[in-house]
Protein backbone atom coordinates (compact mmCIF):
# COMPACT_ATOMS: atom_id res chain seq x y z
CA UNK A 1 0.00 0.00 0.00
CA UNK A 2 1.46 3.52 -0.75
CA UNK A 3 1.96 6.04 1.99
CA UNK A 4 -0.86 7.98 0.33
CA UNK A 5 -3.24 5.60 0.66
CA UNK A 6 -2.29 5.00 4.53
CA UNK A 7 -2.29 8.24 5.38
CA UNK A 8 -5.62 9.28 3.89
CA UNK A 9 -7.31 6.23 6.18
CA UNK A 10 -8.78 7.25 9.19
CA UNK A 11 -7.46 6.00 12.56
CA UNK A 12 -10.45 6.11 14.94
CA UNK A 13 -13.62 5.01 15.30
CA UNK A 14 -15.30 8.18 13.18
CA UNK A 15 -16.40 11.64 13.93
CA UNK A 16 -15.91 13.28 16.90
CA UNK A 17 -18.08 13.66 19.46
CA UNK A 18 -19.18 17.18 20.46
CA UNK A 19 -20.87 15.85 23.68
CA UNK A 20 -20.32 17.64 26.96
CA UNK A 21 -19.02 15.10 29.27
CA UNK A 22 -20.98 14.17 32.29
CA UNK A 23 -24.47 15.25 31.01
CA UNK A 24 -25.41 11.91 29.40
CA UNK A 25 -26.66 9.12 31.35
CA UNK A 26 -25.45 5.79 30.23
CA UNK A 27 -27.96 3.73 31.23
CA UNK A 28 -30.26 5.86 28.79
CA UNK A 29 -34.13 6.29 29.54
CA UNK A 30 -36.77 3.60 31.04
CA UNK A 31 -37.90 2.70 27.53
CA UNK A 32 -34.16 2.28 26.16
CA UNK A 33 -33.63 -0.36 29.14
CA UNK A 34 -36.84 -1.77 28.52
CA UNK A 35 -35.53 -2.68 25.33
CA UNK A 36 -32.59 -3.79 25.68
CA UNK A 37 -33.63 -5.97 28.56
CA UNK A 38 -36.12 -7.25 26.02
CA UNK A 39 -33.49 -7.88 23.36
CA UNK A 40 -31.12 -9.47 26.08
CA UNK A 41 -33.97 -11.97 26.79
CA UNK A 42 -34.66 -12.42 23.19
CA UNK A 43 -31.02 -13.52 22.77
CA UNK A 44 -31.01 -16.06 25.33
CA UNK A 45 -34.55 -17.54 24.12
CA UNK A 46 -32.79 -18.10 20.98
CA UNK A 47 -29.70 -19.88 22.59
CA UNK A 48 -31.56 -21.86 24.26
CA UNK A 49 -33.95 -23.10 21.40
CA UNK A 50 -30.38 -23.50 19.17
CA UNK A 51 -29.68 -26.00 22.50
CA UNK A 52 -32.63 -27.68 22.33
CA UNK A 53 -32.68 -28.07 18.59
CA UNK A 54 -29.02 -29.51 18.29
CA UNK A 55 -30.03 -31.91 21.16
CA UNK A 56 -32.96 -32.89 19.06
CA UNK A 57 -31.27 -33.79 16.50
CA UNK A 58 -28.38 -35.16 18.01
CA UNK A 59 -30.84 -37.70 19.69
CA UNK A 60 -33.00 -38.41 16.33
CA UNK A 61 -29.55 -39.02 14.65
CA UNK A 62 -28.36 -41.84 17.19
CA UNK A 63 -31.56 -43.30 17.42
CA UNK A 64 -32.09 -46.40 15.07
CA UNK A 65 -35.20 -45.93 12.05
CA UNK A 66 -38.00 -48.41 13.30
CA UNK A 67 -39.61 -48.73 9.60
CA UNK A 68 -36.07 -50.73 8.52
């Protein structure tokens, strides 16, 4: 790669922020943490079933075919 090409790429993570520090609340507002505590349960539900399907067919695929 030339030196141009290096140079011109950016190095962080993309614009600056113009936020005054200390005025935004990180844990956000009720309905932001209602959501993401809905997503977070939304991603286990779906870990779980991805469990419970791989045992399924892990089980299925030992077991022998009765109609042979």
């Amino acid at each position: 790669m030339s030196e141009e090409l290096t140079a011109a790429a950016p190095s962080g993570g993309g614009a600056p922020r113009n936020r005054p520090a200390g005025l935004i609340h990180s844990e956000g507002s009720q309905a932001t943490r209602q959501m993401r505590e809905q997503a977070r349960r939304r991603r286990e539900a779906e870990a779980k079933l991805q469990l419970h399907l791989q045992e399924t067919r892990k089980k299925s695929a030992g077991a022998a075919d009765p109609a042979l």
